[in-house]
PDB file of N, CA and C in Angstrom:
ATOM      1  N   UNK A   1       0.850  -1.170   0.000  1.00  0.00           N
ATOM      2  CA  UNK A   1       0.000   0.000   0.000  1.00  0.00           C
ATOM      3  C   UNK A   1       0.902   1.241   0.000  1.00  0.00           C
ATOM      4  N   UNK A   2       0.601   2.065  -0.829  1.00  0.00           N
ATOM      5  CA  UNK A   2       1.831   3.421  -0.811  1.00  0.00           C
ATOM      6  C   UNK A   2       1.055   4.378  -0.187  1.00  0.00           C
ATOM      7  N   UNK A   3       2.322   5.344   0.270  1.00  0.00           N
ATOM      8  CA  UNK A   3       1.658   6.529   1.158  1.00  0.00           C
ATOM      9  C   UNK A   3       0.397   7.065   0.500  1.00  0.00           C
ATOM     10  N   UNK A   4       0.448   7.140  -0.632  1.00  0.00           N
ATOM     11  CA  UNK A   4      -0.943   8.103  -1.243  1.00  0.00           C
ATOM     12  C   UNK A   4      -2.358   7.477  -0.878  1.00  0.00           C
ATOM     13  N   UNK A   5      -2.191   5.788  -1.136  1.00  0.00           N
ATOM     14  CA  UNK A   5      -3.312   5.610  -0.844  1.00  0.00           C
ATOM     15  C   UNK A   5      -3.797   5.704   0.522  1.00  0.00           C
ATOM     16  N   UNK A   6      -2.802   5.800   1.359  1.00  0.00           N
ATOM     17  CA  UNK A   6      -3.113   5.630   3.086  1.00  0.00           C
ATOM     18  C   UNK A   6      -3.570   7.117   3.383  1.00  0.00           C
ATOM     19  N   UNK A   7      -3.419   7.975   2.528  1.00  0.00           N
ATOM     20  CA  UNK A   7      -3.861   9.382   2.998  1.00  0.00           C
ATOM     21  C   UNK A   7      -5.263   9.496   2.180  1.00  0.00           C
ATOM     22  N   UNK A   8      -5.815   8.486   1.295  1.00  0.00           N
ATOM     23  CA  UNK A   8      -6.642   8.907   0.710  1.00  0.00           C
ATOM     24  C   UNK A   8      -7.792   8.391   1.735  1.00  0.00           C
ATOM     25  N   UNK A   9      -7.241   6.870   1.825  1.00  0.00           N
ATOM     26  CA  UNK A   9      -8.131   6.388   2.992  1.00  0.00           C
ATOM     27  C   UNK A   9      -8.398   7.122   4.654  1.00  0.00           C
ATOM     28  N   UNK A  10      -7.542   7.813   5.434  1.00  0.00           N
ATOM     29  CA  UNK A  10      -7.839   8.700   6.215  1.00  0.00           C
ATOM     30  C   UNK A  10      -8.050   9.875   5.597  1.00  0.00           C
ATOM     31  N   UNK A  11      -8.397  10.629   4.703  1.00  0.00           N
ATOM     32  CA  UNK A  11      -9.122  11.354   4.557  1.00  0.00           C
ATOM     33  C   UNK A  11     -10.730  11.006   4.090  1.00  0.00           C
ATOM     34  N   UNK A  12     -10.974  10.120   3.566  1.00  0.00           N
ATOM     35  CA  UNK A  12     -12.472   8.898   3.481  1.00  0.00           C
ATOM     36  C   UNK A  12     -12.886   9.164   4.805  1.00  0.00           C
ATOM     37  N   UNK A  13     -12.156   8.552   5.804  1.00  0.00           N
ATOM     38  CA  UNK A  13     -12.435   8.495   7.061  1.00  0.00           C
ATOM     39  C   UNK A  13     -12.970   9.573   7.647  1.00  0.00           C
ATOM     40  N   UNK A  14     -12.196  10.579   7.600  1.00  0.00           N
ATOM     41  CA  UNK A  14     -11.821  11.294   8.438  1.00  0.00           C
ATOM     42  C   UNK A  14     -13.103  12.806   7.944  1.00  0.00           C
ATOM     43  N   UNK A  15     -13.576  12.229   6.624  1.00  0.00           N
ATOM     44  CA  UNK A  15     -15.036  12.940   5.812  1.00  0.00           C
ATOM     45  C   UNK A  15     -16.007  12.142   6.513  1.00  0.00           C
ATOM     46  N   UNK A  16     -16.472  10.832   6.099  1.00  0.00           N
ATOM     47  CA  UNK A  16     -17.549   9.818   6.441  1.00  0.00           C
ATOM     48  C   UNK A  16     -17.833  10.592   8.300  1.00  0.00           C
ATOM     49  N   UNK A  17     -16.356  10.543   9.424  1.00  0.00           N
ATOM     50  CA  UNK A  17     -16.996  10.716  10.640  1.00  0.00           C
ATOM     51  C   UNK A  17     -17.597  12.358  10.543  1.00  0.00           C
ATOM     52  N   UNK A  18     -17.296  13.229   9.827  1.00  0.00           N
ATOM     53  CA  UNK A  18     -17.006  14.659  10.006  1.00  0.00           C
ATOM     54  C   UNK A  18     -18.368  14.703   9.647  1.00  0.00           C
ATOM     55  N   UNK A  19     -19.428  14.196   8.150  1.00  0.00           N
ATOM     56  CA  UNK A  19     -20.585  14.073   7.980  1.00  0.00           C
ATOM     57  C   UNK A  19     -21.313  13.446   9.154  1.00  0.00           C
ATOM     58  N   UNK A  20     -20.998  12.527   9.401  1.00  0.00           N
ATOM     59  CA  UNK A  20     -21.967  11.739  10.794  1.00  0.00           C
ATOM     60  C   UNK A  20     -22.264  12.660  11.974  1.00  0.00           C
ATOM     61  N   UNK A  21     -21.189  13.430  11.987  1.00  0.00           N
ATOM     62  CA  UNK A  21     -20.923  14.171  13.523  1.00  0.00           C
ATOM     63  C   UNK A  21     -21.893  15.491  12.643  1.00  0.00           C
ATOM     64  N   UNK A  22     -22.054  16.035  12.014  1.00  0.00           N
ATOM     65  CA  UNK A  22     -22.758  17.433  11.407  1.00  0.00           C
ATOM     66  C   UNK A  22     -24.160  16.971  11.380  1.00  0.00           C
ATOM     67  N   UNK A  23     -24.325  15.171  10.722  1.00  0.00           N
ATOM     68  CA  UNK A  23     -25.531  14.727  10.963  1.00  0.00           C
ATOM     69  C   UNK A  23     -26.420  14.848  12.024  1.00  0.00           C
ATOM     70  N   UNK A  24     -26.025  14.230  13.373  1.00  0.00           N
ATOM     71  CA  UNK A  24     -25.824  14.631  14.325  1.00  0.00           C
ATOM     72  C   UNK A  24     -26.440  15.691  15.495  1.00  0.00           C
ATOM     73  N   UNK A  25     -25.481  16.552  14.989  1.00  0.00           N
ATOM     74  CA  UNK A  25     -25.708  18.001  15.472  1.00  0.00           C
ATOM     75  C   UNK A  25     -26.777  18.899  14.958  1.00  0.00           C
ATOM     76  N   UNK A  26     -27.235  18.551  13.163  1.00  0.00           N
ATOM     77  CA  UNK A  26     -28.209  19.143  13.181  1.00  0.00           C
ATOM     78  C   UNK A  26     -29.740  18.818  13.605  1.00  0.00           C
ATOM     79  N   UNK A  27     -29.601  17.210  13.582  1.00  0.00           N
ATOM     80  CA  UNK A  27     -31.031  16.711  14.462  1.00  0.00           C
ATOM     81  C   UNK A  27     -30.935  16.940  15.735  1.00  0.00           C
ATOM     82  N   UNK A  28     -29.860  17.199  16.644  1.00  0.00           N
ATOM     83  CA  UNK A  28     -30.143  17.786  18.036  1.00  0.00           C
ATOM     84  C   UNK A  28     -30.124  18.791  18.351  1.00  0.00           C
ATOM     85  N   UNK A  29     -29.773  19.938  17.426  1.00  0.00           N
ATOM     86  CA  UNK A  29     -29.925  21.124  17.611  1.00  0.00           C
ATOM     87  C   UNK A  29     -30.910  21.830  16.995  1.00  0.00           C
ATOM     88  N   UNK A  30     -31.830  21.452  15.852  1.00  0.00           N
ATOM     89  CA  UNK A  30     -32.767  21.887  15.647  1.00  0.00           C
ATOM     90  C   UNK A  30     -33.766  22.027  16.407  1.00  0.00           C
ATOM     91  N   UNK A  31     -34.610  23.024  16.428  1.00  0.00           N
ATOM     92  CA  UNK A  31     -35.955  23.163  17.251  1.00  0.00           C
ATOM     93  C   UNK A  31     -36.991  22.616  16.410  1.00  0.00           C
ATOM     94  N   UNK A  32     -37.916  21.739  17.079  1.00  0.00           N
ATOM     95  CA  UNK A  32     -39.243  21.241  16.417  1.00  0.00           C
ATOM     96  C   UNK A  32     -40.307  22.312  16.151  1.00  0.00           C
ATOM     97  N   UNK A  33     -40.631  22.007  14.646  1.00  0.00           N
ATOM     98  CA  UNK A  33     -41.986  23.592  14.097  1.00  0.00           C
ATOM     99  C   UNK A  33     -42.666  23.384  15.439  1.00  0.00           C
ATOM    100  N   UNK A  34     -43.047  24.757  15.358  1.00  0.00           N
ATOM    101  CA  UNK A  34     -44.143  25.351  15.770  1.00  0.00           C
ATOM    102  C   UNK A  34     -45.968  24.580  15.578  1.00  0.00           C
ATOM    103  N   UNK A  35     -46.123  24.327  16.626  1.00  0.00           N
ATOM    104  CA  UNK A  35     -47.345  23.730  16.438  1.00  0.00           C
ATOM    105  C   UNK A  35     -48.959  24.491  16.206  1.00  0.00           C
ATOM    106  N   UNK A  36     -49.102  25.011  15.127  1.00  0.00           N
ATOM    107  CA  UNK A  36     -50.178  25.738  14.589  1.00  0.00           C
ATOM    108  C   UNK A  36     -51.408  25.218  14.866  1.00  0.00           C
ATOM    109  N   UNK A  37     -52.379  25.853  15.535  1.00  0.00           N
ATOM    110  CA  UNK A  37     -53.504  25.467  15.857  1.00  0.00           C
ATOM    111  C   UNK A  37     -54.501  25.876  14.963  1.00  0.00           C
ATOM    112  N   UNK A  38     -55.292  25.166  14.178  1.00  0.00           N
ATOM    113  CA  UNK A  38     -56.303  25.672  13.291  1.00  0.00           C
ATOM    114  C   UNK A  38     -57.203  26.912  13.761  1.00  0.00           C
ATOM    115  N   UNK A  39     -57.387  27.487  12.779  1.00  0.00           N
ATOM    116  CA  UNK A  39     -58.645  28.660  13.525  1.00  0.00           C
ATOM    117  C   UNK A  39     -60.092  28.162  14.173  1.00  0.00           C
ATOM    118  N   UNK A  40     -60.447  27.965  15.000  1.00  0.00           N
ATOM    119  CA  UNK A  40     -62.114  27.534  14.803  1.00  0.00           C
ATOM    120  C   UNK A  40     -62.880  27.840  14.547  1.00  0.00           C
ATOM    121  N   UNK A  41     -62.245  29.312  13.894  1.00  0.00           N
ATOM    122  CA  UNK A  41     -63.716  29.514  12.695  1.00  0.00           C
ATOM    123  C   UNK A  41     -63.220  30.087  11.759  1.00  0.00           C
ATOM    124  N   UNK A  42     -64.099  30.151  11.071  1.00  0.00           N
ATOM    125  CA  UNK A  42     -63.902  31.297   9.507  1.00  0.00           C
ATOM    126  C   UNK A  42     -63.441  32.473  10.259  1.00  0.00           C
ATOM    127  N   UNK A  43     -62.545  33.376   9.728  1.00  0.00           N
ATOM    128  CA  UNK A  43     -62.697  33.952   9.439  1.00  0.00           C
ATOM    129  C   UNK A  43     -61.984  34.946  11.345  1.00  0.00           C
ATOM    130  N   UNK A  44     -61.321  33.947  11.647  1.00  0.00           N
ATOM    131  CA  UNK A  44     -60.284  34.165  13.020  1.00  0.00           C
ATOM    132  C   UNK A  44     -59.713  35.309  12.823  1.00  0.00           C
ATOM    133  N   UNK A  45     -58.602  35.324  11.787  1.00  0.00           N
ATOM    134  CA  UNK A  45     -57.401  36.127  12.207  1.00  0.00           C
ATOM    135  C   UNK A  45     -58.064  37.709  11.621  1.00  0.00           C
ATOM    136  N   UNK A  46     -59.466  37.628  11.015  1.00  0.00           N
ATOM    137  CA  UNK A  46     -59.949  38.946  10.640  1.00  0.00           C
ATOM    138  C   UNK A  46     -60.607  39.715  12.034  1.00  0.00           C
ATOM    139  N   UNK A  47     -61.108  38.810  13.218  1.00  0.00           N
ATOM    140  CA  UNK A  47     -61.464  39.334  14.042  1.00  0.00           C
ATOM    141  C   UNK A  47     -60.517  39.805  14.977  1.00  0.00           C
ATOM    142  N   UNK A  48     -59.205  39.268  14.976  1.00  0.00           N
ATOM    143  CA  UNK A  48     -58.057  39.467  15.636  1.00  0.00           C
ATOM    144  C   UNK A  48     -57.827  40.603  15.278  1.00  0.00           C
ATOM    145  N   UNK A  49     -57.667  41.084  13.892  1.00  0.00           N
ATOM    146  CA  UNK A  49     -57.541  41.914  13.463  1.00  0.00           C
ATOM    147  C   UNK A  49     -58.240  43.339  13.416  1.00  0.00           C
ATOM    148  N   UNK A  50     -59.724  43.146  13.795  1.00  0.00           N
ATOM    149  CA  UNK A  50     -60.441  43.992  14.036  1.00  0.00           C
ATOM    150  C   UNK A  50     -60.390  44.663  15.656  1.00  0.00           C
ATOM    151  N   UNK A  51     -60.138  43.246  16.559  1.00  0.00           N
ATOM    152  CA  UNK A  51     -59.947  43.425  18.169  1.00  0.00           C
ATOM    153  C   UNK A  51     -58.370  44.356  18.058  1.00  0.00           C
ATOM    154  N   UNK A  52     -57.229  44.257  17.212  1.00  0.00           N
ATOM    155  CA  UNK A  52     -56.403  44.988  17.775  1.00  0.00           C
ATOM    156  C   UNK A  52     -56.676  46.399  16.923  1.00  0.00           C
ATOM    157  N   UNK A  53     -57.141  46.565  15.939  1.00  0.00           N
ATOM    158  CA  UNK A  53     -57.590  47.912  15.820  1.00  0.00           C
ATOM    159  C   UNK A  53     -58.232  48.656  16.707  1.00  0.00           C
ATOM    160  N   UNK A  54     -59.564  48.205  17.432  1.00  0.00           N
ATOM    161  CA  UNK A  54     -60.025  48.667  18.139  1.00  0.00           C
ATOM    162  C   UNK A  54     -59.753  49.190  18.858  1.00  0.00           C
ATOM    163  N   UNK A  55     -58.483  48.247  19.476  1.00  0.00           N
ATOM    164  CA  UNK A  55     -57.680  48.403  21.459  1.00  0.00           C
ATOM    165  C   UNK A  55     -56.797  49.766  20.273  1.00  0.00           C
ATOM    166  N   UNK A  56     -56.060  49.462  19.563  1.00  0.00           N
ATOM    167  CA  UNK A  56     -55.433  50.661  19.003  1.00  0.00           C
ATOM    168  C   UNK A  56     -55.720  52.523  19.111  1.00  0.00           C
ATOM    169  N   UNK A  57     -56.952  52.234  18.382  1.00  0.00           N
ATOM    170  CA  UNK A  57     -58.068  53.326  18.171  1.00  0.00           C
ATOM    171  C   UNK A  57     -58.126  53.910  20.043  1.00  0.00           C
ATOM    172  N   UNK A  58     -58.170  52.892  20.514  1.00  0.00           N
ATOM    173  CA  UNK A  58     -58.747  52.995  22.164  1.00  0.00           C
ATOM    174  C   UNK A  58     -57.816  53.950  23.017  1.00  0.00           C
ATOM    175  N   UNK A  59     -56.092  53.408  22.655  1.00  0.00           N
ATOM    176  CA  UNK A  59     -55.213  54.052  23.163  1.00  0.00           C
ATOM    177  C   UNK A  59     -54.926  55.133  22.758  1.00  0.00           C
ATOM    178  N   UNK A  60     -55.386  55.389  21.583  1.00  0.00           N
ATOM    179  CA  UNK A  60     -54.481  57.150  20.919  1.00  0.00           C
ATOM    180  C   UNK A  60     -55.546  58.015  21.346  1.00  0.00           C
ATOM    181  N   UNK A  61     -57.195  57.240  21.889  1.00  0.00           N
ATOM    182  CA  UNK A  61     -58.087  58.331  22.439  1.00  0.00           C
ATOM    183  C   UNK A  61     -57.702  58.829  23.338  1.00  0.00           C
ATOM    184  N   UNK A  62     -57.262  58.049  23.899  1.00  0.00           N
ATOM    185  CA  UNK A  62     -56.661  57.766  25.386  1.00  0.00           C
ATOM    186  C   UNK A  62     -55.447  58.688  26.052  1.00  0.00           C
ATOM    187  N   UNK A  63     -54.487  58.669  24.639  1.00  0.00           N
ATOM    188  CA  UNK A  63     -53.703  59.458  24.254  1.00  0.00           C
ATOM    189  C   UNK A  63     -53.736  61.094  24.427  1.00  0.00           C
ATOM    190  N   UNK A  64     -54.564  60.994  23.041  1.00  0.00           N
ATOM    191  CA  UNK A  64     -55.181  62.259  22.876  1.00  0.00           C
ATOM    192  C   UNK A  64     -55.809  62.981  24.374  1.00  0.00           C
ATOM    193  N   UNK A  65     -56.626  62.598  25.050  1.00  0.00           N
ATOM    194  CA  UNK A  65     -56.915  63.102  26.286  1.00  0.00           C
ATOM    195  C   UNK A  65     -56.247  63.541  26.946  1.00  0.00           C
ATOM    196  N   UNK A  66     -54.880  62.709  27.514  1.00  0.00           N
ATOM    197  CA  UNK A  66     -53.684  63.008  27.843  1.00  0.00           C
ATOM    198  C   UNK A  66     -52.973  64.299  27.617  1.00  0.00           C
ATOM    199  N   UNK A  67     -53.081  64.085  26.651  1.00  0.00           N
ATOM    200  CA  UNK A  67     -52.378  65.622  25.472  1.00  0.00           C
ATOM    201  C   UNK A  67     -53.204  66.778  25.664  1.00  0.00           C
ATOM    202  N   UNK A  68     -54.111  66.628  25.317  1.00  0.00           N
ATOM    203  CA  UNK A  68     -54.973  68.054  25.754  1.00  0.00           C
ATOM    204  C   UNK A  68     -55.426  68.342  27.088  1.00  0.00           C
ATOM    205  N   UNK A  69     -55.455  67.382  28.216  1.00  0.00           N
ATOM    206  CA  UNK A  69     -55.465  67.816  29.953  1.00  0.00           C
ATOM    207  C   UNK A  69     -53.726  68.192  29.919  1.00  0.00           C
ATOM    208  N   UNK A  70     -52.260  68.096  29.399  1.00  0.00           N
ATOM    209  CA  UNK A  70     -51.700  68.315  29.382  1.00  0.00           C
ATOM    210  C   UNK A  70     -51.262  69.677  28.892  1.00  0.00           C
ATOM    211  N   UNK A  71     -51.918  70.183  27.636  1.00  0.00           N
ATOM    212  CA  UNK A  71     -51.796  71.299  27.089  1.00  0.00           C
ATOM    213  C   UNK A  71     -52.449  72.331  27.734  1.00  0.00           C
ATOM    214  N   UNK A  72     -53.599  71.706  28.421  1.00  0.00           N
ATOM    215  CA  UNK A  72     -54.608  73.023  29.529  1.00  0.00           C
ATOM    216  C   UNK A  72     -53.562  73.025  30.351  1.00  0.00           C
ATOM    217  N   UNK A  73     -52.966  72.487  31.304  1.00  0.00           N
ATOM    218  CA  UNK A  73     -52.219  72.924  32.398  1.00  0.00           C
ATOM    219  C   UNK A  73     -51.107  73.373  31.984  1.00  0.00           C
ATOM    220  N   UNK A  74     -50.712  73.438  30.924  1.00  0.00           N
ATOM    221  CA  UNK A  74     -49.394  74.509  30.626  1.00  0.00           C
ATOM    222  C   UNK A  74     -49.904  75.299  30.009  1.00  0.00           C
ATOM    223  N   UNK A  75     -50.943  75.858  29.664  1.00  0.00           N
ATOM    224  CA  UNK A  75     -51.795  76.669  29.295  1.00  0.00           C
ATOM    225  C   UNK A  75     -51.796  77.508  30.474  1.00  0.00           C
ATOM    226  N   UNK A  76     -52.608  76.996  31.454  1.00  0.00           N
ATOM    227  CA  UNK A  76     -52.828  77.821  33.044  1.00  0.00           C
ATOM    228  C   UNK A  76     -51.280  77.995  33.152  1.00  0.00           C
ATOM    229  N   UNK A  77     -50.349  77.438  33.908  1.00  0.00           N
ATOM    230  CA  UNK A  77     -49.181  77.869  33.906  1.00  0.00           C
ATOM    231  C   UNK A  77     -48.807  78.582  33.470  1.00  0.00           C
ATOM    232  N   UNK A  78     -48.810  78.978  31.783  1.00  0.00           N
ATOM    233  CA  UNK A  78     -48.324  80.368  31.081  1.00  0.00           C
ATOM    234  C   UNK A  78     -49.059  81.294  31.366  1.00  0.00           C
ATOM    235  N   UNK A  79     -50.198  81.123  31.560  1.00  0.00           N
ATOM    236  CA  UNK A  79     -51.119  82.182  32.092  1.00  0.00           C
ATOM    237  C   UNK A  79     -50.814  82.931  33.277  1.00  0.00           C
ATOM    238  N   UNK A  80     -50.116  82.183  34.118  1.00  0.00           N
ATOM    239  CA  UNK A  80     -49.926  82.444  36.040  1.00  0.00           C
ATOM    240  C   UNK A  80     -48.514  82.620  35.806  1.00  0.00           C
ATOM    241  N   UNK A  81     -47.433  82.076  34.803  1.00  0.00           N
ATOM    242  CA  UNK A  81     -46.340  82.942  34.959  1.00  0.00           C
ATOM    243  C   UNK A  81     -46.208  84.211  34.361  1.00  0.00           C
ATOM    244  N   UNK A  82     -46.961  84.846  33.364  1.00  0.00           N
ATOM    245  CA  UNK A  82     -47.664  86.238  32.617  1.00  0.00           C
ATOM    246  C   UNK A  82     -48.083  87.040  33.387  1.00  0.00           C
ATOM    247  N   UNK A  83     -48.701  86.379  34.364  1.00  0.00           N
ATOM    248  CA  UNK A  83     -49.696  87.729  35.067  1.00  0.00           C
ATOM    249  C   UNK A  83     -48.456  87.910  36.601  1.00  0.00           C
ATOM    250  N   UNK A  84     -47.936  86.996  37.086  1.00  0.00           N
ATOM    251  CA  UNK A  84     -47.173  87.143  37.784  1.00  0.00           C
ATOM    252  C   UNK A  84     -45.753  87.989  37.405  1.00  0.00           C
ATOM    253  N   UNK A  85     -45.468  88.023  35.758  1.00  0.00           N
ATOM    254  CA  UNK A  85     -44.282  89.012  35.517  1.00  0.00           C
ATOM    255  C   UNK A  85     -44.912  90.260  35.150  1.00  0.00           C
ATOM    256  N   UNK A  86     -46.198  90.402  34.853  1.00  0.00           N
ATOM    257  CA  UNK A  86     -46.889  91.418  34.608  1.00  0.00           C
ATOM    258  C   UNK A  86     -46.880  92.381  36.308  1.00  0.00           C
ATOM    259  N   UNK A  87     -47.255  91.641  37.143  1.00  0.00           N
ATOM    260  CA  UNK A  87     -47.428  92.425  38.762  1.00  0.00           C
ATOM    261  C   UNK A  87     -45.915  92.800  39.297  1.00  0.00           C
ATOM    262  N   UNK A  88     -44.881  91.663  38.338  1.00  0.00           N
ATOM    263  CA  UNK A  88     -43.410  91.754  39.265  1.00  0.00           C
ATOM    264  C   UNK A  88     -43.191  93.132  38.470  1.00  0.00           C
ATOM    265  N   UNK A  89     -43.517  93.467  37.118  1.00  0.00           N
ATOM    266  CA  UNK A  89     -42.894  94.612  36.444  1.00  0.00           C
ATOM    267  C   UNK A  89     -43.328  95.869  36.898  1.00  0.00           C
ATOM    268  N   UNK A  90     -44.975  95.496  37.298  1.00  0.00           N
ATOM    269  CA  UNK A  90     -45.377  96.986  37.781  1.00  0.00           C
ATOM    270  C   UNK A  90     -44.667  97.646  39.263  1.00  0.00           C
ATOM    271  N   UNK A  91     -44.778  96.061  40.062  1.00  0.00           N
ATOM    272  CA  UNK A  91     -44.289  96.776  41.342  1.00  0.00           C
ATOM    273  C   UNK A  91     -42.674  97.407  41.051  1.00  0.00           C
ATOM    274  N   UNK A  92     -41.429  97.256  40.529  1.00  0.00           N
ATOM    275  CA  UNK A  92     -40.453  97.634  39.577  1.00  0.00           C
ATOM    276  C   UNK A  92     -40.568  99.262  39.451  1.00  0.00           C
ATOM    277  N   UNK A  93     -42.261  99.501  38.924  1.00  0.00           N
ATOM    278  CA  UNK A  93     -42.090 100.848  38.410  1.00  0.00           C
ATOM    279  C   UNK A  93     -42.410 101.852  39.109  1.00  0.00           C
TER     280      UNK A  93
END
C-alpha cells in the first residue's frame, strides 16, 4: 500500500466521521416547528384583526386626552407665569 493511498483512505475516514458528527448536530440542535392550531372559525385572524384595531383606536383616544389635559395645564401655567411678571414689572415701576 503506498503513502498516497493511506492518505486517501484517512481522509475517506476522516469525511464519512465529520458528515456523521454534522448529521448529528443538526437533528439535536434543531428546534421542532411550531405547532399551529387551526382557527375555529372562519374567518379568526380577521377578528383578531379587528380586536387589535379597536384596542389601538382605544389608546391614541386615550392618548389624545392626555395631550390636551396636558396642554390646559401649561396653558394655566403660562397664564400664572404672565400675570405674575406682569405684577413683578409693575411693582419695579
Amino acid at each position: 500500500m503506498t503513502k498516497n493511498h493511506a492518505c486517501w483512505i484517512v481522509f475517506t475516514a476522516f469525511n464519512v466521521v465529520f458528515c456523521c458528527v454534522l448529521s448529528f448536530y443538526q437533528t439535536t440542535a434543531s428546534a421542532s416547528p411550531p405547532i399551529r392550531k387551526p382557527p375555529t372559525a372562519i374567518g379568526q385572524p380577521l377578528a383578531d384583526l379587528v380586536r387589535l384595531q379597536s384596542e389601538t383606536v382605544d389608546e391614541l383616544r386615550a392618548m389624545r386626552a392626555l395631550l390636551e389635559k396636558q396642554n390646559e395645564l401649561l396653558q394655566r401655567n403660562l397664564g400664572r407665569e404672565a400675570s405674575e411678571h406682569n405684577t413683578a414689572s409693575r411693582a419695579e415701576s
